[in-house]
C-alpha atoms as a PDB file:
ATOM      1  CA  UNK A   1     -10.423 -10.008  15.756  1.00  0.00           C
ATOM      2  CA  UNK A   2      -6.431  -9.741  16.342  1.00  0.00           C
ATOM      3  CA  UNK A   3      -5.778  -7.652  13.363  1.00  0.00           C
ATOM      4  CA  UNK A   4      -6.924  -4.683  11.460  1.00  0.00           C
ATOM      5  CA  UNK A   5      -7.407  -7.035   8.585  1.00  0.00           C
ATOM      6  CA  UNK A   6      -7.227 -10.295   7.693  1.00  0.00           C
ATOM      7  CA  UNK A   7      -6.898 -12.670   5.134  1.00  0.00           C
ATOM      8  CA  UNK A   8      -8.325 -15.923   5.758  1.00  0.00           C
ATOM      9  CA  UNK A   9      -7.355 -19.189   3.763  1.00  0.00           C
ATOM     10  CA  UNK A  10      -7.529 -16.896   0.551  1.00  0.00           C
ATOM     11  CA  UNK A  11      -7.311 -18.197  -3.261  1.00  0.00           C
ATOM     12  CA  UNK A  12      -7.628 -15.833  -6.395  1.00  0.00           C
ATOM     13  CA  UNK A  13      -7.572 -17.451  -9.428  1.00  0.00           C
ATOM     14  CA  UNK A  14      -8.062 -15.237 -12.790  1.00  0.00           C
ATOM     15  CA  UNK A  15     -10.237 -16.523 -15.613  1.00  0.00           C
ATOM     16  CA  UNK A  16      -7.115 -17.312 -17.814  1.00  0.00           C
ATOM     17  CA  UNK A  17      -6.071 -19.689 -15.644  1.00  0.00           C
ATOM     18  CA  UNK A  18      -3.450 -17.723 -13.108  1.00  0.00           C
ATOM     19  CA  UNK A  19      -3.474 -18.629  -9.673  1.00  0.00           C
ATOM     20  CA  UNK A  20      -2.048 -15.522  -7.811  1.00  0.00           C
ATOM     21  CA  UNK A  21      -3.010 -17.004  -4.556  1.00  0.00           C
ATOM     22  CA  UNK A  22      -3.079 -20.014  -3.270  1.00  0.00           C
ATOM     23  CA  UNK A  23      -4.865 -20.571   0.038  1.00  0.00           C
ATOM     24  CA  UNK A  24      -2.845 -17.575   1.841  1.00  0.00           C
ATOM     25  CA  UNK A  25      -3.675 -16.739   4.928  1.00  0.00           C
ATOM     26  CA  UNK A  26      -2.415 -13.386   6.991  1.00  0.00           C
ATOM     27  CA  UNK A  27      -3.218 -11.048  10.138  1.00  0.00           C
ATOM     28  CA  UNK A  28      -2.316  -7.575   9.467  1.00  0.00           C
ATOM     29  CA  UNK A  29      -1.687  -6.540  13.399  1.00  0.00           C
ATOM     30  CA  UNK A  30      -2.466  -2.901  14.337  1.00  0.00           C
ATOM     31  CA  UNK A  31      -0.065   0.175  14.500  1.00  0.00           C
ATOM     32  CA  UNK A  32       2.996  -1.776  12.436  1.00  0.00           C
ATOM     33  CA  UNK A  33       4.776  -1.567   9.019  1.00  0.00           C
ATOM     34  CA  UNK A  34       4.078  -4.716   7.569  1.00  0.00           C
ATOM     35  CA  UNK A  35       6.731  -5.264   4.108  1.00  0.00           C
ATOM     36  CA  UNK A  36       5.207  -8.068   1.695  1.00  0.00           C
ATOM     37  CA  UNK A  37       8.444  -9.016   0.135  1.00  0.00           C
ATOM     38  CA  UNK A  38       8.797 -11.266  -3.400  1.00  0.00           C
ATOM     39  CA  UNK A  39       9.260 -11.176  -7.021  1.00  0.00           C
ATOM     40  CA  UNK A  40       7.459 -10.166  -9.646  1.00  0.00           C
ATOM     41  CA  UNK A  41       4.452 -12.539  -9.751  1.00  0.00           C
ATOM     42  CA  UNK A  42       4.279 -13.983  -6.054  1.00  0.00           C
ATOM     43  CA  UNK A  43       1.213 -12.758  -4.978  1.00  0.00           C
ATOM     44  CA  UNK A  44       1.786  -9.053  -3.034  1.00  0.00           C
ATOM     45  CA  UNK A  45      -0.032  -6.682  -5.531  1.00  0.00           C
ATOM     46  CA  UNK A  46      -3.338  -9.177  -5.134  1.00  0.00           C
ATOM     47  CA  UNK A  47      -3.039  -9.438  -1.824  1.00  0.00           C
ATOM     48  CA  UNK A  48      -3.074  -5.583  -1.046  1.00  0.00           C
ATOM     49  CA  UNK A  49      -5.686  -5.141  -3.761  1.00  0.00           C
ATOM     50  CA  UNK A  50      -7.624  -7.799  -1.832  1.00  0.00           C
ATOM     51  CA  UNK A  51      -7.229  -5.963   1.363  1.00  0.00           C
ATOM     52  CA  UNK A  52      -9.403  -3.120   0.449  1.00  0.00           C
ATOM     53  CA  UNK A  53     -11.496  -5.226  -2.231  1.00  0.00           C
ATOM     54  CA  UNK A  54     -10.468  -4.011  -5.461  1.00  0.00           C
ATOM     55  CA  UNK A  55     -10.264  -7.867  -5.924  1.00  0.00           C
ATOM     56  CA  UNK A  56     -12.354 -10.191  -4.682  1.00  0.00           C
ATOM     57  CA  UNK A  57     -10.852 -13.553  -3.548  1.00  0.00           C
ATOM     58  CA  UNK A  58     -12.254 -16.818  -5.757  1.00  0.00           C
ATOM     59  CA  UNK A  59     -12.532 -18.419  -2.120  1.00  0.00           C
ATOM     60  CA  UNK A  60     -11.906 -17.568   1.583  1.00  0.00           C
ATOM     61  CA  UNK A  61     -12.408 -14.565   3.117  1.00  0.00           C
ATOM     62  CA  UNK A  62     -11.308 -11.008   4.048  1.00  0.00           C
ATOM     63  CA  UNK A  63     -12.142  -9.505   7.472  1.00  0.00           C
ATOM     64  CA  UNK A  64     -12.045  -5.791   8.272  1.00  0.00           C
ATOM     65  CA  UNK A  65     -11.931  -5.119  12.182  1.00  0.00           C
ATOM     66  CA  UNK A  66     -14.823  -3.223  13.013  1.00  0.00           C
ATOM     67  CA  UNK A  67     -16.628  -3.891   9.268  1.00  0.00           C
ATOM     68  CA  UNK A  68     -16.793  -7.450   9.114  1.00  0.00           C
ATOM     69  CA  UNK A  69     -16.169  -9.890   6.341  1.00  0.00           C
ATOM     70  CA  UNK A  70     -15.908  -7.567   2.790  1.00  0.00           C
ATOM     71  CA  UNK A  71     -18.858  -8.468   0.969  1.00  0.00           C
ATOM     72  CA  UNK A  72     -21.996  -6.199  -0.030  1.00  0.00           C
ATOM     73  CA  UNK A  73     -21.281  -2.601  -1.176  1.00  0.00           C
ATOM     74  CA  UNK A  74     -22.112  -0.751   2.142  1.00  0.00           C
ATOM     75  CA  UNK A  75     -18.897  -2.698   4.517  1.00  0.00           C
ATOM     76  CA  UNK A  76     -16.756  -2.215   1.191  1.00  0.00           C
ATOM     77  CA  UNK A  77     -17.547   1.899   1.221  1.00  0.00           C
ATOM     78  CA  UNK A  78     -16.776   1.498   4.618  1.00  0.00           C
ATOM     79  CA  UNK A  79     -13.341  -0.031   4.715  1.00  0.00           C
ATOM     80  CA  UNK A  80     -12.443   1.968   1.744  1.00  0.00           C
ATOM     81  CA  UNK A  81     -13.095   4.871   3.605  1.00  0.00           C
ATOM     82  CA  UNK A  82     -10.290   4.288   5.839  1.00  0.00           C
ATOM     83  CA  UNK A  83      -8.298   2.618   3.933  1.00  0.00           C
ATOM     84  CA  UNK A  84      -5.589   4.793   1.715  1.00  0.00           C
ATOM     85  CA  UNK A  85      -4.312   3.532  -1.089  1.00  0.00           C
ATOM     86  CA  UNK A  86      -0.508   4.712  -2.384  1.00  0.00           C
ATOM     87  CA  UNK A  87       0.562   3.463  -5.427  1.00  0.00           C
ATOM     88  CA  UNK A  88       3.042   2.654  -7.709  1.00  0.00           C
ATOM     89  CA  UNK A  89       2.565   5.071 -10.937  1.00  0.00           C
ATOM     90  CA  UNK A  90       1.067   7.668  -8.356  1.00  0.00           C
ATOM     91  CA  UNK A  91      -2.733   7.835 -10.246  1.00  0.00           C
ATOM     92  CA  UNK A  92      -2.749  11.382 -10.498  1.00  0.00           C
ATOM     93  CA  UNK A  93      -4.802  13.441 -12.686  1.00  0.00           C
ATOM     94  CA  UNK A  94      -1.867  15.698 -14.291  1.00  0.00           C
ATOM     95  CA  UNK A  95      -3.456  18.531 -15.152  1.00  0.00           C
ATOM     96  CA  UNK A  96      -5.131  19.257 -11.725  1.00  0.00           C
ATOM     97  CA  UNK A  97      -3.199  20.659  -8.940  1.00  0.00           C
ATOM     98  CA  UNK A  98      -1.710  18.704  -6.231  1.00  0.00           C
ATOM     99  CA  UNK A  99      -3.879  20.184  -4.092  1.00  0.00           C
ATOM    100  CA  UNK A 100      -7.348  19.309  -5.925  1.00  0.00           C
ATOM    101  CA  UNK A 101      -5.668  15.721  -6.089  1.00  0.00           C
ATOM    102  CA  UNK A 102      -5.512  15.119  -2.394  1.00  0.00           C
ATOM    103  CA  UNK A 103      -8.731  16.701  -2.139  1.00  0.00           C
ATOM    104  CA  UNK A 104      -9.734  13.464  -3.760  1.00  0.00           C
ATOM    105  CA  UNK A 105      -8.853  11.633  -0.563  1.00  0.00           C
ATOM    106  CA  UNK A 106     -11.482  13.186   0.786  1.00  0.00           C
ATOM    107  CA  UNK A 107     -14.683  12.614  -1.666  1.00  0.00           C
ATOM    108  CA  UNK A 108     -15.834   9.344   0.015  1.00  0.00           C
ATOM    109  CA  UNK A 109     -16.640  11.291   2.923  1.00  0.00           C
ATOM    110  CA  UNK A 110     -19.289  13.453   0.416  1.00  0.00           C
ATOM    111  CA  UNK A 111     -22.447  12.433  -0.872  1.00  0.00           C
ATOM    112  CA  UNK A 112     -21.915  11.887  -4.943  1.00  0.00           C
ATOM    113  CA  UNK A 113     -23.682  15.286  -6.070  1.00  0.00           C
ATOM    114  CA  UNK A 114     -21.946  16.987  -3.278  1.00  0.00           C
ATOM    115  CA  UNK A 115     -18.906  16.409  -5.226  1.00  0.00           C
ATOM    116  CA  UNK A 116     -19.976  18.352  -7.976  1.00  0.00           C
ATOM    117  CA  UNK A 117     -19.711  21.226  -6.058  1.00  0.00           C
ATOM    118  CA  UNK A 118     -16.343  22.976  -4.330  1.00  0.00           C
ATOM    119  CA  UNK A 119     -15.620  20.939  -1.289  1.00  0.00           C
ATOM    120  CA  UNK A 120     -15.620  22.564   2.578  1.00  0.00           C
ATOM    121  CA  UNK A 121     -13.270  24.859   3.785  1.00  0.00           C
ATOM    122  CA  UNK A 122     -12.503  22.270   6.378  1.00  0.00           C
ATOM    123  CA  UNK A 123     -11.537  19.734   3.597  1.00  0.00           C
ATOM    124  CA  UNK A 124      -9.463  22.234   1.912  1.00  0.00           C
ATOM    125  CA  UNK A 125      -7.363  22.864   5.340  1.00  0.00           C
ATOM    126  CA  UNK A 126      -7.007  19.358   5.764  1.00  0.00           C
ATOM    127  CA  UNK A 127      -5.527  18.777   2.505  1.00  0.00           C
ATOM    128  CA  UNK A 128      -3.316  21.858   3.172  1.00  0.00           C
ATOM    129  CA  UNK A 129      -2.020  20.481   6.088  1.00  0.00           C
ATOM    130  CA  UNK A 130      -1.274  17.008   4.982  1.00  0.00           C
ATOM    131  CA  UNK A 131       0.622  18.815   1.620  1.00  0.00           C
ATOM    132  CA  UNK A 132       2.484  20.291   4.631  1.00  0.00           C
ATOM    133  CA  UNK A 133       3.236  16.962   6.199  1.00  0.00           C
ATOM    134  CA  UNK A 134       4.917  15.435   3.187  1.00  0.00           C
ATOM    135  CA  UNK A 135       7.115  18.991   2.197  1.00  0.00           C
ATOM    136  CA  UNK A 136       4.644  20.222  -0.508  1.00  0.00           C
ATOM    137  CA  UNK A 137       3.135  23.193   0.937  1.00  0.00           C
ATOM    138  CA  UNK A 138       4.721  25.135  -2.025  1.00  0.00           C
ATOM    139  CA  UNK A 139       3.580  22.968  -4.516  1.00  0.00           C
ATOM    140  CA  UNK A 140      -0.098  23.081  -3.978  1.00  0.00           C
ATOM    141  CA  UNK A 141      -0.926  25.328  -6.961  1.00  0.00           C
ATOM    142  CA  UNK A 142       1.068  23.562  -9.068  1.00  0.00           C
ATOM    143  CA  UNK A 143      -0.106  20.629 -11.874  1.00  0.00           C
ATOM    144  CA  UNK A 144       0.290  17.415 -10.741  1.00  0.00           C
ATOM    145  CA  UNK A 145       2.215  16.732 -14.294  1.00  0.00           C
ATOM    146  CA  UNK A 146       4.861  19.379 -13.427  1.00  0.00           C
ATOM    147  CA  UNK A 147       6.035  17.693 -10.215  1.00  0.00           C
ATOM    148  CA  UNK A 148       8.966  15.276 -10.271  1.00  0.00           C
ATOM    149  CA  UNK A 149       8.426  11.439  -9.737  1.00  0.00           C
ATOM    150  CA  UNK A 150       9.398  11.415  -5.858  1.00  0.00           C
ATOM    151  CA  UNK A 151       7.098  14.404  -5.165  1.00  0.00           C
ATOM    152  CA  UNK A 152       4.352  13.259  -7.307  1.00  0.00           C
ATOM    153  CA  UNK A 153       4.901  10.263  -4.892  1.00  0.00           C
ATOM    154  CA  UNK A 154       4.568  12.793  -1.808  1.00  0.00           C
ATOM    155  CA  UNK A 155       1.615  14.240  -3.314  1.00  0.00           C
ATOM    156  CA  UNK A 156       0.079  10.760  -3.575  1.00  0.00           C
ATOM    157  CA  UNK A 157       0.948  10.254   0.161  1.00  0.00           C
ATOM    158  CA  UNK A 158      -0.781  13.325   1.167  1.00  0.00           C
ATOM    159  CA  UNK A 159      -4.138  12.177  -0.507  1.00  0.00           C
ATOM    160  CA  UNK A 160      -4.274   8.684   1.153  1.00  0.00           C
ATOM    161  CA  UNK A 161      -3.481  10.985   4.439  1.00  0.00           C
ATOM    162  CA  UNK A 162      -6.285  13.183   3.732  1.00  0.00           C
ATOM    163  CA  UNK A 163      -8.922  10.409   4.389  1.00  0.00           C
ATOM    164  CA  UNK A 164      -7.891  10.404   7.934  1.00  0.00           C
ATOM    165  CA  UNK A 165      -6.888   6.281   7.469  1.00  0.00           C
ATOM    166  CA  UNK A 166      -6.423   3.962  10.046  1.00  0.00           C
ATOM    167  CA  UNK A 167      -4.839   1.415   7.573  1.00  0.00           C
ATOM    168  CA  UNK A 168      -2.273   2.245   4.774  1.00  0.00           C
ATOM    169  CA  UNK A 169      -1.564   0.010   1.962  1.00  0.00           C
ATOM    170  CA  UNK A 170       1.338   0.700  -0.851  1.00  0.00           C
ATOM    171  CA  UNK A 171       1.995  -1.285  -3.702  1.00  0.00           C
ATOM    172  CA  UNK A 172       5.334  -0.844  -4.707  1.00  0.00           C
ATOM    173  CA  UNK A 173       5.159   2.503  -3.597  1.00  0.00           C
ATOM    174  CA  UNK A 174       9.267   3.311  -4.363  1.00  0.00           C
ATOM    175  CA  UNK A 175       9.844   0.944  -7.281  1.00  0.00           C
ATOM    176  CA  UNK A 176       9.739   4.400  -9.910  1.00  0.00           C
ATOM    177  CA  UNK A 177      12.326   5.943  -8.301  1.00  0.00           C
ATOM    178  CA  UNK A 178      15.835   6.296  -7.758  1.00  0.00           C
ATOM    179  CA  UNK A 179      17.536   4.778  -4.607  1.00  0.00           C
ATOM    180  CA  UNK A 180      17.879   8.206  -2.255  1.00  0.00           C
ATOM    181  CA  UNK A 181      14.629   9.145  -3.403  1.00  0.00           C
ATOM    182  CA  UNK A 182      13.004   5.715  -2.227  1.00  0.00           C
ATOM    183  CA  UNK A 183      14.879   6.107   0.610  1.00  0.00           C
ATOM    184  CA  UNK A 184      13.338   9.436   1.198  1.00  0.00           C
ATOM    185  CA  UNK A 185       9.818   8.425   1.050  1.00  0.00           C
ATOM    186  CA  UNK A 186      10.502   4.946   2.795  1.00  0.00           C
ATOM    187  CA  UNK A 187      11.469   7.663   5.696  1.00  0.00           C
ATOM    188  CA  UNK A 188       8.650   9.959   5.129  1.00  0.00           C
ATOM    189  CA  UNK A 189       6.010   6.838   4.992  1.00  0.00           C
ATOM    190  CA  UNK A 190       7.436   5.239   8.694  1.00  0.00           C
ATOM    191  CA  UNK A 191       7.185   8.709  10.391  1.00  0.00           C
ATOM    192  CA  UNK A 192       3.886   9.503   9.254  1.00  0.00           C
ATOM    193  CA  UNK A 193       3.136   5.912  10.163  1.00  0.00           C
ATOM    194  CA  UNK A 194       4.752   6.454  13.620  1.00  0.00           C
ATOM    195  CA  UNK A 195       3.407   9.701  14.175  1.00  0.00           C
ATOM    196  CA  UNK A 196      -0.686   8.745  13.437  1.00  0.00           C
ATOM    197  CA  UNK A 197      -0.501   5.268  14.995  1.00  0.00           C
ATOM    198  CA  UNK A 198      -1.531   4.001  11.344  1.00  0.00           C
ATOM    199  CA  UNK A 199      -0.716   0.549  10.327  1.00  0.00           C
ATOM    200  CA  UNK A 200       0.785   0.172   6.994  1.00  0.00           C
ATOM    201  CA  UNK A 201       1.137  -2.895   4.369  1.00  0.00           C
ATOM    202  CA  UNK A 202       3.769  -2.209   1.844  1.00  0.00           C
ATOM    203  CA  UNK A 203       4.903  -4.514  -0.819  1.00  0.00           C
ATOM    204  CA  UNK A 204       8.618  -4.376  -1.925  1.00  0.00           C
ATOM    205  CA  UNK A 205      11.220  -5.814  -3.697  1.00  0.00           C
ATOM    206  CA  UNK A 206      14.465  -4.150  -2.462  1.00  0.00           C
ATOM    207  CA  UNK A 207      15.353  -6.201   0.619  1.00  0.00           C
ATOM    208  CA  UNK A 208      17.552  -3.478   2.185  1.00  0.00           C
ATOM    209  CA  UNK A 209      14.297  -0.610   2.504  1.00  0.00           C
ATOM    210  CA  UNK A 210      12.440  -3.890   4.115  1.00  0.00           C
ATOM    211  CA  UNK A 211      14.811  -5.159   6.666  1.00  0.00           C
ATOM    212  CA  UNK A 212      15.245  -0.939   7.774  1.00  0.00           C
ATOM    213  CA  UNK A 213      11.600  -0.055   7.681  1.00  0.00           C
ATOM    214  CA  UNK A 214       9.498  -3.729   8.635  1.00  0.00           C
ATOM    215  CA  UNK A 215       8.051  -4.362  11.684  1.00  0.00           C
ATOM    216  CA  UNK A 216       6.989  -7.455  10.236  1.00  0.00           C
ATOM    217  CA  UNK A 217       8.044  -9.297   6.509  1.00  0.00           C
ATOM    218  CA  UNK A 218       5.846 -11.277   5.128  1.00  0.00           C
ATOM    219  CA  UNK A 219       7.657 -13.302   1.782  1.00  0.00           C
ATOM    220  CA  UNK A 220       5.421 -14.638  -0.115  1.00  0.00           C
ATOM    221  CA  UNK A 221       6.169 -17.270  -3.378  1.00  0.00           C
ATOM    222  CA  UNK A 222       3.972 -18.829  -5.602  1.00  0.00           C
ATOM    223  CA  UNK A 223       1.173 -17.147  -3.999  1.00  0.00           C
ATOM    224  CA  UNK A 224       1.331 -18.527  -0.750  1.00  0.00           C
ATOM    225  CA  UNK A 225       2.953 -17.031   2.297  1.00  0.00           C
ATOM    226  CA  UNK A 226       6.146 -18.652   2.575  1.00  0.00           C
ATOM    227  CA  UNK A 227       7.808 -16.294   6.020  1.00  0.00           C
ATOM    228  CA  UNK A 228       5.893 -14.664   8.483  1.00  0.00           C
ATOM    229  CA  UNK A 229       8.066 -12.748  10.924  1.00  0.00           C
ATOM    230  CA  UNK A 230       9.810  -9.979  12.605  1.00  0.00           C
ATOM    231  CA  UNK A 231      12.903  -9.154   9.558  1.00  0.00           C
ATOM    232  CA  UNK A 232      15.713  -9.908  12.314  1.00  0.00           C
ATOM    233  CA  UNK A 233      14.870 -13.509  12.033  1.00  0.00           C
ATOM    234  CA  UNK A 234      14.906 -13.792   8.274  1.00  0.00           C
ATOM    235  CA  UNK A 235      18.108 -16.177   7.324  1.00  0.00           C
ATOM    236  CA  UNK A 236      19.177 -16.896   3.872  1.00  0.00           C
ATOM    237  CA  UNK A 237      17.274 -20.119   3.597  1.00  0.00           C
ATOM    238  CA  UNK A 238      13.959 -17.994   3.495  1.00  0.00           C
ATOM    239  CA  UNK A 239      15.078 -15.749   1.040  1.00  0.00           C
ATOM    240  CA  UNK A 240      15.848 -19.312  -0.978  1.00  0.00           C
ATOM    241  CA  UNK A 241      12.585 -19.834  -0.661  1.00  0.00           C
ATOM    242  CA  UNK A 242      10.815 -16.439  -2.030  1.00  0.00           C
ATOM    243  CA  UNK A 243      12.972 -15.821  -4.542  1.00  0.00           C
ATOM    244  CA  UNK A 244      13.009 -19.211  -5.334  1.00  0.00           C
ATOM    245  CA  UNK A 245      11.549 -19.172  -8.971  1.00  0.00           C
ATOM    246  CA  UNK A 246      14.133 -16.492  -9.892  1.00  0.00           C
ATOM    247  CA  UNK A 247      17.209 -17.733  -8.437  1.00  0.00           C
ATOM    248  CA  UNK A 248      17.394 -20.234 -11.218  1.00  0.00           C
ATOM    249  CA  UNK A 249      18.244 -17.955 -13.549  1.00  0.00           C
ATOM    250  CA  UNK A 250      20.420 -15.287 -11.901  1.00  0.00           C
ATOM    251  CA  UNK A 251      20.301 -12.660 -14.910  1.00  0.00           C
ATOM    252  CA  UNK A 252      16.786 -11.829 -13.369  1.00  0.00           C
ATOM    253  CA  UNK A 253      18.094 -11.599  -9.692  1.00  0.00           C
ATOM    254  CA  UNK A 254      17.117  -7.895  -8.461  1.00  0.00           C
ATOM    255  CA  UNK A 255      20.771  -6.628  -6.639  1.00  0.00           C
ATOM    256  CA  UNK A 256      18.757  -5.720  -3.512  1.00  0.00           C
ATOM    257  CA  UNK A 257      18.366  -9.614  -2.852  1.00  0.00           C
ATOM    258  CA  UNK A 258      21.433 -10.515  -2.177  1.00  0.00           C
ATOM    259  CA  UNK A 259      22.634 -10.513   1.479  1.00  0.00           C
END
């Protein structure tokens, strides 16, 4: 296949009614930073949920290089495996260290009643050294609740790291925090991206931390994919187009739209 996942003529319709996408079809191309940008609505959380199934389309398909098609449990545990997931409200357990929450990056590698049971020294050096990686080294002992919202961020970084991915996917992973903090882990996320030769799907909304960090911008609107392309080429009359539905009433107009 040409990608390290694609999505293939994909609808998801939800049982009230809610189409959140409409045939959309995409090839995620290997070692890039690939921005889904759109409103609230347009289709970017499904999409990345349907990228590692966590939703599973109503028709078309999903392809995994090296897996195959995502359906039956055992290619699903598979992708998943190395897949890391970042995402918006971090999904941290707050009372557990940061380091016994990246550790949790590293459970699908474990039989389930070897989980009951202290992980390897080997896992526990691994999720040292990714703590490192994001600045956190100091903060390993420390609850996950105690952090503030751009290292809790960090910390959720590290545990997608920790599964050794080949494929990243962030929903919204920035949209918490405040501008130089986004900026910050916008940074953080391309180097580590960069540095592993991971490829990375990211959904945003702030058009300035796409066109700086993108490889590749994909808008989507309505649920379909609306621009496909490297963000040098993107002219206002695409961004007409994704932001389409809000543009109509400018009081909902995120700043970061305007160019």
């Amino acid at each position: 296949m040409e990608g390290i996942v694609e999505i293939d003529q994909v609808t998801v319709r939800f049982p009230c009614g809610t189409t959140a996408l409409n045939s959309a079809s995409l090839t995620v191309p290997r070692h890039r930073i690939v921005v889904l940008l759109g409103h609230s609505g347009a289709g970017k959380s499904t999409m990345l949920r349907c990228m590692n199934g966590l939703q599973r389309p109503t028709s078309g398909r999903v392809i995994a290089d090296g897996v195959g098609e995502l359906t039956g449990r055992k290619r699903l545990r598979e992708h998943r495996r190395r897949t890391g997931m970042i995402f918006q409200l971090h999904h941290l357990i707050g009372r557990q260290t940061a380091l016994r929450n990246v550790l949790m990056g590293r459970l699908g590698y474990h039989p389930t009643w070897r989980t009951l049971l202290p992980l390897p020294r080997a896992d526990v050096e691994l999720a040292m050294d990714c703590l490192s990686r994001v600045g956190l080294a100091d903060k390993a002992l420390q609850r996950a609740d105690q952090l503030s919202g751009g290292e809790r961020q960090r910390v959720g970084i590290a545990r997608a790291l920790a599964q050794q991915p080949r494929l990243l996917l962030a929903d919204e992973p920035v949209a918490s925090l405040d501008p130089a903090t986004a900026n910050g882990v916008m940074e953080l996320l391309s180097r580590i991206c960069r540095e592993d030769g991971l490829t990375a799907v990211i959904s945003l909304h702030q058009l300035d931390l796409a066109h700086r960090f993108a490889d590749q911008l994909v808008g989507l609107s309505c649920g379909g994919v609306v621009y496909d392309g490297p963000p040098r080429d993107l002219v206002e009359d695409d961004l007409s187009v994704i932001f389409r539905s809000i543009r109509k009433n400018p009081h909902r107009e995120p700043a970061s739209v305007a160019v």
